[in-house]
C-alpha atoms as a PDB file:
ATOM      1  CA  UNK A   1     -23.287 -34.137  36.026  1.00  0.00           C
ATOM      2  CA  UNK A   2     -22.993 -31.882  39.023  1.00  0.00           C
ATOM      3  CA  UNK A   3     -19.698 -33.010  39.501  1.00  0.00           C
ATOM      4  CA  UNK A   4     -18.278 -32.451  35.825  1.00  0.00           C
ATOM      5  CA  UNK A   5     -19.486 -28.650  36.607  1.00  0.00           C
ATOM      6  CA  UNK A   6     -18.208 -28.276  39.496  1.00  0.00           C
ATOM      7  CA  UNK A   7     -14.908 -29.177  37.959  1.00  0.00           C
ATOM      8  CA  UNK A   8     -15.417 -27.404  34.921  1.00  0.00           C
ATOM      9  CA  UNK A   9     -15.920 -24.464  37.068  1.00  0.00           C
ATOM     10  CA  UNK A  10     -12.932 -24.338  39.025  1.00  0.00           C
ATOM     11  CA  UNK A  11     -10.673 -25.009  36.205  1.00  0.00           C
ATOM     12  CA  UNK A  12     -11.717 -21.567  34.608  1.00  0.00           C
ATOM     13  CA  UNK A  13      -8.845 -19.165  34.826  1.00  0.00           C
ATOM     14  CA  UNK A  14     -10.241 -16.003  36.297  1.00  0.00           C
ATOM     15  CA  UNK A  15     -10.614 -13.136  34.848  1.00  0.00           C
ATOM     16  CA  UNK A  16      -7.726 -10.395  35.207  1.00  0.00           C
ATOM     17  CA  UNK A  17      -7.749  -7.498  37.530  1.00  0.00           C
ATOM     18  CA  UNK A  18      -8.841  -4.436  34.994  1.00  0.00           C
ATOM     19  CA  UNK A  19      -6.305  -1.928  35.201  1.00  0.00           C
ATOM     20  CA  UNK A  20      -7.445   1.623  36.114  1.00  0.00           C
ATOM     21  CA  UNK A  21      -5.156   3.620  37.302  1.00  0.00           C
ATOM     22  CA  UNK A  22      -0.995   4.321  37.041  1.00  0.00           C
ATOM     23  CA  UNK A  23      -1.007   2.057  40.218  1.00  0.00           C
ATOM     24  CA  UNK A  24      -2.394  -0.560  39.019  1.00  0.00           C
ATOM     25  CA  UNK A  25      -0.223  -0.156  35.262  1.00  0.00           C
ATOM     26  CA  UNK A  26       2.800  -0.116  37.396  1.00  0.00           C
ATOM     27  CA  UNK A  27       1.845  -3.389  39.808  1.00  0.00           C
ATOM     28  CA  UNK A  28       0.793  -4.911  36.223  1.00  0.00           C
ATOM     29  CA  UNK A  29       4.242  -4.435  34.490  1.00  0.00           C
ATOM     30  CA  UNK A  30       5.655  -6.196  37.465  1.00  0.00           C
ATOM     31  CA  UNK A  31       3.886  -9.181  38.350  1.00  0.00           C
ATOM     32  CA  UNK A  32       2.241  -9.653  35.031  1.00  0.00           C
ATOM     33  CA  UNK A  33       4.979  -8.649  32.359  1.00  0.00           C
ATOM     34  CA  UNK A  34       2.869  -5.717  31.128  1.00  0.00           C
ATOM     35  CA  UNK A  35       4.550  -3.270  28.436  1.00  0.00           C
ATOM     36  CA  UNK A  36       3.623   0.464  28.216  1.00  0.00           C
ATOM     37  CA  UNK A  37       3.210   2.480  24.911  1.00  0.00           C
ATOM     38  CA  UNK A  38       3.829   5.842  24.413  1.00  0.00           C
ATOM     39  CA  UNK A  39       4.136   8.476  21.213  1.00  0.00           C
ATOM     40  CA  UNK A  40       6.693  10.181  21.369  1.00  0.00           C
ATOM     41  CA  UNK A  41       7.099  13.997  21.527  1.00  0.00           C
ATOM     42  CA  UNK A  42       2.856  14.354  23.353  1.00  0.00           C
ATOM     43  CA  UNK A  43       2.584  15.857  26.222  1.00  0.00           C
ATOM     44  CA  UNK A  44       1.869  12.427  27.895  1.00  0.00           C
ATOM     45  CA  UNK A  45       5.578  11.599  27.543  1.00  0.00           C
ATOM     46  CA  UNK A  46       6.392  14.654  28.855  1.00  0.00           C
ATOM     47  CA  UNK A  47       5.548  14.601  31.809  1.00  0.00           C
ATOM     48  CA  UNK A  48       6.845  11.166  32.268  1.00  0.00           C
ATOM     49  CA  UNK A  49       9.974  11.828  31.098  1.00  0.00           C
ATOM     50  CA  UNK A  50      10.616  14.972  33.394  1.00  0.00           C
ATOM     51  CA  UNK A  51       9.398  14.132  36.622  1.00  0.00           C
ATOM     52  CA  UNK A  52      11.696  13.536  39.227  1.00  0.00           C
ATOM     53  CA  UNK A  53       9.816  11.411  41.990  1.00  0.00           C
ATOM     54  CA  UNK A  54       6.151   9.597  42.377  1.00  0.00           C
ATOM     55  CA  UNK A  55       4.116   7.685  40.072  1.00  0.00           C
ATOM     56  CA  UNK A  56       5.414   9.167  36.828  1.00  0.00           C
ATOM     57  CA  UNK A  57       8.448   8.964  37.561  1.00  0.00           C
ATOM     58  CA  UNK A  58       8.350   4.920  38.486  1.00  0.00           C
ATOM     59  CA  UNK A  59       6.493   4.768  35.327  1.00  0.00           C
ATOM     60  CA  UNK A  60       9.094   6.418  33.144  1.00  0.00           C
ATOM     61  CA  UNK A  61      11.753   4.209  34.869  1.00  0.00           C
ATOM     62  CA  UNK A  62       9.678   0.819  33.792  1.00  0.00           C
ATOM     63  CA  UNK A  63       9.822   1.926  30.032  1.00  0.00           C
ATOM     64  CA  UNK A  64      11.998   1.156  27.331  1.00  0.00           C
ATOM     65  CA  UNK A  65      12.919   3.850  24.683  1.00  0.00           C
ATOM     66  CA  UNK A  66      14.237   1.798  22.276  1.00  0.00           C
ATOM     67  CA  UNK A  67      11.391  -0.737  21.607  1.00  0.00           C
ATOM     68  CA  UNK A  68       8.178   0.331  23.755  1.00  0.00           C
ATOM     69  CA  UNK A  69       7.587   3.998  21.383  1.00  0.00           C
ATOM     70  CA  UNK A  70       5.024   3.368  18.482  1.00  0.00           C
ATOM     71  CA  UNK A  71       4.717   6.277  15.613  1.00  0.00           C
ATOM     72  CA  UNK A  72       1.196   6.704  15.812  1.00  0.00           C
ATOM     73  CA  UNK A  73      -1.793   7.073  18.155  1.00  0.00           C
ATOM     74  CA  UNK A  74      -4.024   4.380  15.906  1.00  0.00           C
ATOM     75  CA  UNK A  75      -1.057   1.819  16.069  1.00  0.00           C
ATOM     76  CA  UNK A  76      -0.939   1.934  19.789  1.00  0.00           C
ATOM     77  CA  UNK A  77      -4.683   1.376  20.127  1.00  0.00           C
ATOM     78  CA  UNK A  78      -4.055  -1.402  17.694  1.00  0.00           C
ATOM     79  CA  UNK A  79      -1.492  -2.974  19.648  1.00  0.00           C
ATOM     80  CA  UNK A  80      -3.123  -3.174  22.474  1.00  0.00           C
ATOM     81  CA  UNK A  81      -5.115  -6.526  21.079  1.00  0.00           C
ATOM     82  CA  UNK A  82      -2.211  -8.129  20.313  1.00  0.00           C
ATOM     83  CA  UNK A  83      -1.229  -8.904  24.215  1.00  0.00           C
ATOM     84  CA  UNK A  84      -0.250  -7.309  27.581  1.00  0.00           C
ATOM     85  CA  UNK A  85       0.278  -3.893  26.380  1.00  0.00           C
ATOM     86  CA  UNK A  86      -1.566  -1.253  28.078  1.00  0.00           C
ATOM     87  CA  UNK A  87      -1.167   2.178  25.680  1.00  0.00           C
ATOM     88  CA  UNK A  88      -1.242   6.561  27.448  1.00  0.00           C
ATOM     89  CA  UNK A  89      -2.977   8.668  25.266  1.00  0.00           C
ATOM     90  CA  UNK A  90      -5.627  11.118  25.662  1.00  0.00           C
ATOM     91  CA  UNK A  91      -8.785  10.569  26.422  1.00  0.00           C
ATOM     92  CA  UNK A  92     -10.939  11.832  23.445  1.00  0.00           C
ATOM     93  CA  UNK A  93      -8.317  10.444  21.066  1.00  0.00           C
ATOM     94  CA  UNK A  94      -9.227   6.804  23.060  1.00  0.00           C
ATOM     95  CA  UNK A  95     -12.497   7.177  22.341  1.00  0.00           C
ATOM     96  CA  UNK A  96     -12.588   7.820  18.766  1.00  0.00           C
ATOM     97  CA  UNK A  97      -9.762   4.719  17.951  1.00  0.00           C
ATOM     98  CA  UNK A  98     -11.687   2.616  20.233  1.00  0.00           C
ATOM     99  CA  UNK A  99     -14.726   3.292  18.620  1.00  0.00           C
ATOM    100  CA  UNK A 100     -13.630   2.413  14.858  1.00  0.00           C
ATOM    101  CA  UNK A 101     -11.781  -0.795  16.232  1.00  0.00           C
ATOM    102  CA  UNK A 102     -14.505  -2.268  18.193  1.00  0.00           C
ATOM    103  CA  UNK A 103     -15.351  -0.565  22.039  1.00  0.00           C
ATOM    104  CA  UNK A 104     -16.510  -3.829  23.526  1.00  0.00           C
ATOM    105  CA  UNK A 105     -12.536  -5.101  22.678  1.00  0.00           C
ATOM    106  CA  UNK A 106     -10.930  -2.535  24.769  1.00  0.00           C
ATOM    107  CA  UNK A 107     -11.069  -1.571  28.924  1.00  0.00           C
ATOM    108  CA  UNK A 108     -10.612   2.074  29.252  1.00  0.00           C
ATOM    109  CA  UNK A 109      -8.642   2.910  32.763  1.00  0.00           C
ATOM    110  CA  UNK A 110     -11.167   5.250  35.178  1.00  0.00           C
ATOM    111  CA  UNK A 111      -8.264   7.278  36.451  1.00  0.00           C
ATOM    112  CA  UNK A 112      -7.811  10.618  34.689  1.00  0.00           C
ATOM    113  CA  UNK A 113      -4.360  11.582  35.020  1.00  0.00           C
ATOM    114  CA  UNK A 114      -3.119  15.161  33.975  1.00  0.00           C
ATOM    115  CA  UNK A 115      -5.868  17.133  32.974  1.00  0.00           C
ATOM    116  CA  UNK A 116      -5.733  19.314  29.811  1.00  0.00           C
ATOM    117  CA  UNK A 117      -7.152  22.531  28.567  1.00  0.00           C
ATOM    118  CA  UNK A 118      -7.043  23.872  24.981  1.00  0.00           C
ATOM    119  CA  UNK A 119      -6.692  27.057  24.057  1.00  0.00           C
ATOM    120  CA  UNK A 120      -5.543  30.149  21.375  1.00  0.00           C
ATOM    121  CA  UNK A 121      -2.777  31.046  21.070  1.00  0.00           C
ATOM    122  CA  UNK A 122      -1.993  34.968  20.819  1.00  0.00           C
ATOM    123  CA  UNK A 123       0.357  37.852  20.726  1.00  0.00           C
ATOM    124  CA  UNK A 124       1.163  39.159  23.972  1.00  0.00           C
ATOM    125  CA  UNK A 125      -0.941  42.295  25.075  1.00  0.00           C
ATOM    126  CA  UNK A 126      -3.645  41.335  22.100  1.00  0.00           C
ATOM    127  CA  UNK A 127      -7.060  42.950  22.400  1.00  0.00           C
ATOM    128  CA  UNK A 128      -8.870  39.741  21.308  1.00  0.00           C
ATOM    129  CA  UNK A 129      -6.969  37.763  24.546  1.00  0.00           C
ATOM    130  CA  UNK A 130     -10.175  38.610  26.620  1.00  0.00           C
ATOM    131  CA  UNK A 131     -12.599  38.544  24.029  1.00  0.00           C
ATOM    132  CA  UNK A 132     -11.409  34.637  23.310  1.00  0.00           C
ATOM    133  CA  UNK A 133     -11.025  33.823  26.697  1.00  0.00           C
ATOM    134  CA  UNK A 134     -14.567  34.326  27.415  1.00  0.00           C
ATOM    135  CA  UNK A 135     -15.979  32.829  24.212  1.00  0.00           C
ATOM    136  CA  UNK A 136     -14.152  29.443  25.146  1.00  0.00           C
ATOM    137  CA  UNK A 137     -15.551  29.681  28.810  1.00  0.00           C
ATOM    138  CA  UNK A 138     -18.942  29.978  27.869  1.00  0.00           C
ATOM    139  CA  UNK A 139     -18.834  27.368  24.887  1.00  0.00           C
ATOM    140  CA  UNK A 140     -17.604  24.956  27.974  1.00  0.00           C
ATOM    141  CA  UNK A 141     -19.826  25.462  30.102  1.00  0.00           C
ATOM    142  CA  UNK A 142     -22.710  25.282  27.651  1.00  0.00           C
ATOM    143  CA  UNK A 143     -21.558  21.977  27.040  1.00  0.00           C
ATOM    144  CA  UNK A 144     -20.447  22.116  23.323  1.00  0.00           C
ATOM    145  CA  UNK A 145     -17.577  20.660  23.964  1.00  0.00           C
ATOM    146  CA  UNK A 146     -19.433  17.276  25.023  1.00  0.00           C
ATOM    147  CA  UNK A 147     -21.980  17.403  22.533  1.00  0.00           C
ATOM    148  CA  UNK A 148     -19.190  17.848  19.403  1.00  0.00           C
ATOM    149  CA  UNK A 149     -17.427  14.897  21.299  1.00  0.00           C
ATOM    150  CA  UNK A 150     -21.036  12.931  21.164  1.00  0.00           C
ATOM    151  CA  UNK A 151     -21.192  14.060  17.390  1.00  0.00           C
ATOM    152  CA  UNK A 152     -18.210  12.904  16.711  1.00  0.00           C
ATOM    153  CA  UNK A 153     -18.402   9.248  17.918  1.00  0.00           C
ATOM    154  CA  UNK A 154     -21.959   8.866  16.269  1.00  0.00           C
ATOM    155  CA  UNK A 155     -20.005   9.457  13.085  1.00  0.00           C
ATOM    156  CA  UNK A 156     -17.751   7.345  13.737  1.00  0.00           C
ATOM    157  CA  UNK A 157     -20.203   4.863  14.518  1.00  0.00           C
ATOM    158  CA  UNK A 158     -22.107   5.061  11.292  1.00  0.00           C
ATOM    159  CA  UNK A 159     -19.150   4.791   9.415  1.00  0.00           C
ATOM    160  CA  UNK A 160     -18.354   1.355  11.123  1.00  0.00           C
ATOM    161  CA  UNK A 161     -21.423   0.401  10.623  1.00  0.00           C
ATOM    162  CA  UNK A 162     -21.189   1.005   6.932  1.00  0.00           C
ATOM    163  CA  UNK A 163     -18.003  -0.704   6.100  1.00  0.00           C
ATOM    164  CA  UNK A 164     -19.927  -3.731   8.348  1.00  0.00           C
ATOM    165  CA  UNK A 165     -22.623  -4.069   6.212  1.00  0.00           C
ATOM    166  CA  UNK A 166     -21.306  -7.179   4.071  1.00  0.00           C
ATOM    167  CA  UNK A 167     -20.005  -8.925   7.122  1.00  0.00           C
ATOM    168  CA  UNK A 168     -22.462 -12.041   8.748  1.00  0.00           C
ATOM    169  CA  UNK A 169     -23.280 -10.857  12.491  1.00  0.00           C
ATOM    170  CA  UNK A 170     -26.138 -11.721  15.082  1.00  0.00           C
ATOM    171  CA  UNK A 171     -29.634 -10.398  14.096  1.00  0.00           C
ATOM    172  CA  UNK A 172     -30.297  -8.179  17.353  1.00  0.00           C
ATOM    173  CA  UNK A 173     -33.970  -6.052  17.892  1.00  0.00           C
ATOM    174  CA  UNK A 174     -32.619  -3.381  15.652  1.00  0.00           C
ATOM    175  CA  UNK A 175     -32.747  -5.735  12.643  1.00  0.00           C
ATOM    176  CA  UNK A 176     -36.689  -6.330  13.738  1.00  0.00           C
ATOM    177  CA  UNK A 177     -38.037  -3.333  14.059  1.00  0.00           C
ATOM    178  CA  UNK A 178     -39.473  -3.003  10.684  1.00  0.00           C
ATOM    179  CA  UNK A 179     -41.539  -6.206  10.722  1.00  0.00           C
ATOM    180  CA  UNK A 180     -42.537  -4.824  14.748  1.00  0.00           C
ATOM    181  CA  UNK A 181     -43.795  -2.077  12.857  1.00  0.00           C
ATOM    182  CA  UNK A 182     -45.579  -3.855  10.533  1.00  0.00           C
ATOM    183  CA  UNK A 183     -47.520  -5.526  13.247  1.00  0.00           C
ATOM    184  CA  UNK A 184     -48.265  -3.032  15.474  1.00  0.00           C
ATOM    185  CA  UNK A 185     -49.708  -1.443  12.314  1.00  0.00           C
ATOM    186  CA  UNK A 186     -51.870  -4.458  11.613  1.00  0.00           C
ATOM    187  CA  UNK A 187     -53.346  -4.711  14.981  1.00  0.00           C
ATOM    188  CA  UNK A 188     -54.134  -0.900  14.452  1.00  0.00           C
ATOM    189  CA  UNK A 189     -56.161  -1.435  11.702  1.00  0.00           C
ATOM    190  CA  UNK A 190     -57.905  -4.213  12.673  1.00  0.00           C
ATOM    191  CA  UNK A 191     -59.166  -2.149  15.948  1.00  0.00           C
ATOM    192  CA  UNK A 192     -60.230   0.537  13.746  1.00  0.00           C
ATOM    193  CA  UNK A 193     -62.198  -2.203  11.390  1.00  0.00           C
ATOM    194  CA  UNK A 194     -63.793  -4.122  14.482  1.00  0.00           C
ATOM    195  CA  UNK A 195     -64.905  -0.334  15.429  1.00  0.00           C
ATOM    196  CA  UNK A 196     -66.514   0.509  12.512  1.00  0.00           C
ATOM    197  CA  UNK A 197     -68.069  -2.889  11.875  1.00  0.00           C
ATOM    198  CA  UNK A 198     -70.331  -2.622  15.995  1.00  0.00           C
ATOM    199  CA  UNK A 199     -70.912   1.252  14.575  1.00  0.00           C
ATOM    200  CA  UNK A 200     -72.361  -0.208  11.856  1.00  0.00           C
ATOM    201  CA  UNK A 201     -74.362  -3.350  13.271  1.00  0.00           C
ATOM    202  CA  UNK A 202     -75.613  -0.937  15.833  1.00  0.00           C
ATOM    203  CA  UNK A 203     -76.827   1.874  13.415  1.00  0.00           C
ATOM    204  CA  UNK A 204     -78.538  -0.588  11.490  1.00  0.00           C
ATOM    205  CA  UNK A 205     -80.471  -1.995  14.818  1.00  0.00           C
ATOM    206  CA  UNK A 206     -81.746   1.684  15.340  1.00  0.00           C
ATOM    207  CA  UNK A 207     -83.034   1.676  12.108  1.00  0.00           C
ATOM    208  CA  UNK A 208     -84.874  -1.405  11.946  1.00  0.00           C
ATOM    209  CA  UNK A 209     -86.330  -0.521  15.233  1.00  0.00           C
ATOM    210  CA  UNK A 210     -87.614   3.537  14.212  1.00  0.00           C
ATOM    211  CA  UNK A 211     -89.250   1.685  10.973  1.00  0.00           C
ATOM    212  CA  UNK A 212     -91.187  -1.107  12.931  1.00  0.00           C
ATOM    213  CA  UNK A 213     -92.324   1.390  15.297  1.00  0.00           C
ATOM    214  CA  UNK A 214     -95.275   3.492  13.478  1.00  0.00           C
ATOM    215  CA  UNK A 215     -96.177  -0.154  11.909  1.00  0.00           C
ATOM    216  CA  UNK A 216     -96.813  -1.789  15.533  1.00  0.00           C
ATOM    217  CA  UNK A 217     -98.783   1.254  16.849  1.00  0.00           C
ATOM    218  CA  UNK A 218    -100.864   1.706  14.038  1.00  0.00           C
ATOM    219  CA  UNK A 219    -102.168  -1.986  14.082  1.00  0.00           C
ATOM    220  CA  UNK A 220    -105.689  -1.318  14.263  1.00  0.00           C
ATOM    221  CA  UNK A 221    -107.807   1.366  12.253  1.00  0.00           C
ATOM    222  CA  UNK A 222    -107.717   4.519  13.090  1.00  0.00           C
ATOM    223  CA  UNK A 223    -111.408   4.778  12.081  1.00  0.00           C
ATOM    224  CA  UNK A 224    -114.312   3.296  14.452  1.00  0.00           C
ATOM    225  CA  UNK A 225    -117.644   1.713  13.068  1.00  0.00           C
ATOM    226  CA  UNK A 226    -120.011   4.583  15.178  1.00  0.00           C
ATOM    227  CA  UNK A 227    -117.333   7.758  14.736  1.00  0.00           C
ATOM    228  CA  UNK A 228    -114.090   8.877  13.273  1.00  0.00           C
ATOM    229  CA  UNK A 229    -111.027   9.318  14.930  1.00  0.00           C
ATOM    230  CA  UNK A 230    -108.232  11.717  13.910  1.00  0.00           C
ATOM    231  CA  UNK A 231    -105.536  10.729  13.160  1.00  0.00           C
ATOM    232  CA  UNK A 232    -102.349  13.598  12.673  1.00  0.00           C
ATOM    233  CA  UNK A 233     -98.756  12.525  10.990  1.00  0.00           C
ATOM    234  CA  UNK A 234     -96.081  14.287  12.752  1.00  0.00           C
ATOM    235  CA  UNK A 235     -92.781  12.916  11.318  1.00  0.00           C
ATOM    236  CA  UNK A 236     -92.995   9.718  13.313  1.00  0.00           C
ATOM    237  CA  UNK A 237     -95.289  10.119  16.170  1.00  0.00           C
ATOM    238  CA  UNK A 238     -98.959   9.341  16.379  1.00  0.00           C
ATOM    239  CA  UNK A 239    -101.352  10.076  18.339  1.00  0.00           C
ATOM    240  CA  UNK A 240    -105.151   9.800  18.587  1.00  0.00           C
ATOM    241  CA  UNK A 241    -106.745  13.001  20.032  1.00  0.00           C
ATOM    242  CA  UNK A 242    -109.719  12.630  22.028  1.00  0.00           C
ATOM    243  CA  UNK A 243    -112.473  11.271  20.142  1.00  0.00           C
ATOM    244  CA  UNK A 244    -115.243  13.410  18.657  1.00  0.00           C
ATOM    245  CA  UNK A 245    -118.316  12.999  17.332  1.00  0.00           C
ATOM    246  CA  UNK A 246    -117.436  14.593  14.182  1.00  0.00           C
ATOM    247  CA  UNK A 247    -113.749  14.885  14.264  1.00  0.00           C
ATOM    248  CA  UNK A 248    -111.346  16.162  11.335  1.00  0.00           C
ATOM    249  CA  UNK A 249    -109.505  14.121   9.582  1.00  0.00           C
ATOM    250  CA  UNK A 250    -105.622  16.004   9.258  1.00  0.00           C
ATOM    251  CA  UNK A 251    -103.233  15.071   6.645  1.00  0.00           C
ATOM    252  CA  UNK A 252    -100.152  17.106   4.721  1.00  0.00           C
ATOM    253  CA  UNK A 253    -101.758  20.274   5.400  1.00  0.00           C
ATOM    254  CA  UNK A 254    -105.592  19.167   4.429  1.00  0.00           C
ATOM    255  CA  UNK A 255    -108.406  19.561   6.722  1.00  0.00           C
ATOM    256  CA  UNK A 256    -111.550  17.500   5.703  1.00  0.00           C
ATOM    257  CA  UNK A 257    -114.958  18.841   7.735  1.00  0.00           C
ATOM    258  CA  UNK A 258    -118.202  16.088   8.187  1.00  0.00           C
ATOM    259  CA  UNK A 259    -120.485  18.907   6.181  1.00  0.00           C
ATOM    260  CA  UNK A 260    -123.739  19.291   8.077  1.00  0.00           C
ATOM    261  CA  UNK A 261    -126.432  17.471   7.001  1.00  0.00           C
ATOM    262  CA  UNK A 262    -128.917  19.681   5.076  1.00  0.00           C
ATOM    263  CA  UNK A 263    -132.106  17.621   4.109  1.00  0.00           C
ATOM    264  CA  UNK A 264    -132.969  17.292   0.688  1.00  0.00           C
ATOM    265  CA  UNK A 265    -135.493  19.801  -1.272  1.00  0.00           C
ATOM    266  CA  UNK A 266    -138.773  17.419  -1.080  1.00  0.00           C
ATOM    267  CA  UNK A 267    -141.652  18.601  -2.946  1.00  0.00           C
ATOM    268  CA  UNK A 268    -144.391  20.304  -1.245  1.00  0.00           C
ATOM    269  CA  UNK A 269    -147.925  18.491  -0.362  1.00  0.00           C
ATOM    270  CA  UNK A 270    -149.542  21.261   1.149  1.00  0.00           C
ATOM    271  CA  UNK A 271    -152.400  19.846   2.916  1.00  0.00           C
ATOM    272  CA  UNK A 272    -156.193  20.345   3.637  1.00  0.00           C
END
């Protein structure tokens, strides 16, 4: 088994030096029959086509004008899957074609050759030449022009996504998320339930136990066979004041007094 891998393993072609720079384009179009694409009349073929030494220059001399021109930016992009073609166009442009065609399908050179700046055009000696110029420098380096770049490709990303929708593909977390929600949403709820159920149980308990309370300390009378003991209600607590001879008896408000004892009127045997 561990030889059949082994084997299996070094019979794998190996994967192709990316190509990220002019340098490596030009080294590719010569040892691996590469073919470069161009539109024509941009600025990229411009400055190929009029330099007069280096890299661009080599570059130009490598390309054919009759068969290696394409009419539009989206047909070079689209070329580019069809075999060794490596395509020059700007970068935003890349990003945008890329993007609709699948960005995971293309390798996007980390070189940045020949920088460009937009701009207004206006009449020489205008008033508004100043005016513009420092409008565009502050929208740069506020970073609009990256975030409408950012905006764009999201766009451009939905509306993929939207002409995808009837197409079979791999369900990824994305897909999940909804029935994620639906359990983290359960498990909430069930917390909240197994919280109010021990609030409950244990409200009860202190109930049961202020009820049973009076009951277990009032066991015995509160009166005695040879005197009378108060007794006094105060919500829940009882108490037995000290004991008197002829103590009240308190209740809601009520005070009943022992009345003295007054002997009765007994008729009178006056005597000899």
């Amino acid at each position: 088994m561990y030889a059949g891998t082994l084997t299996a393993e070094l019979a794998r072609p190996a994967h192709e030096a990316p190509i990220n720079s002019l340098v490596d384009l030009l080294r590719a179009i010569h040892t691996r029959g590469y073919k470069m694409g161009l539109v024509e009349g941009t600025s990229v073929e411009g400055i190929l086509k009029e330099a007069e030494s280096g890299i661009y220059w080599k570059l130009w001399d490598t390309f054919n004008t009759q068969t290696d021109y394409v009419n539009r930016s989206r047909a070079g992009v689209s070329k580019v899957l069809t075999g060794p073609y490596a395509f020059l166009i700007a970068q935003l442009s890349s990003e945008m074609l890329t993007e609709r065609l699948g960005r995971q399908r293309f390798h996007m050179g980390r070189e940045h050759f020949y920088p460009q700046s937009y701009g207004i055009a206006c009449t020489t000696g205008s008033p508004l030449t100043a005016v513009l110029e420092r409008i565009l420098r502050r929208m740069a380096a506020a970073g609009l022009v990256q975030k409408w770049t950012k905006d764009e490709k999201v766009k451009v990303e939905v509306s993929r996504g939207n002409d995808e929708k009837g197409t079979i593909g791999a369900i990824t977390i994305k897909h999940l998320q909804a029935a994620y929600f639906f359990l983290l949403l359960g498990y909430i709820l069930s917390v909240l339930a197994f919280l109010l159920e021990w609030l409950k149980h244990n409200w009860d308990l202190r109930l049961v136990s202020n009820r049973d309370t009076p009951l277990a300390a009032n066991h015995s009378s509160p009166f005695t066979t040879d005197h009378m003991v108060g007794y006094t209600t105060n919500n829940t607590t009882l108490h037995h004041p000290t004991q008197l001879t002829t103590p009240p008896y308190t209740t809601d408000n009520t005070t009943l007094h022992k009345l003295p004892h007054h002997p009765t009127n007994q008729p009178h045997h006056p005597t000899s």
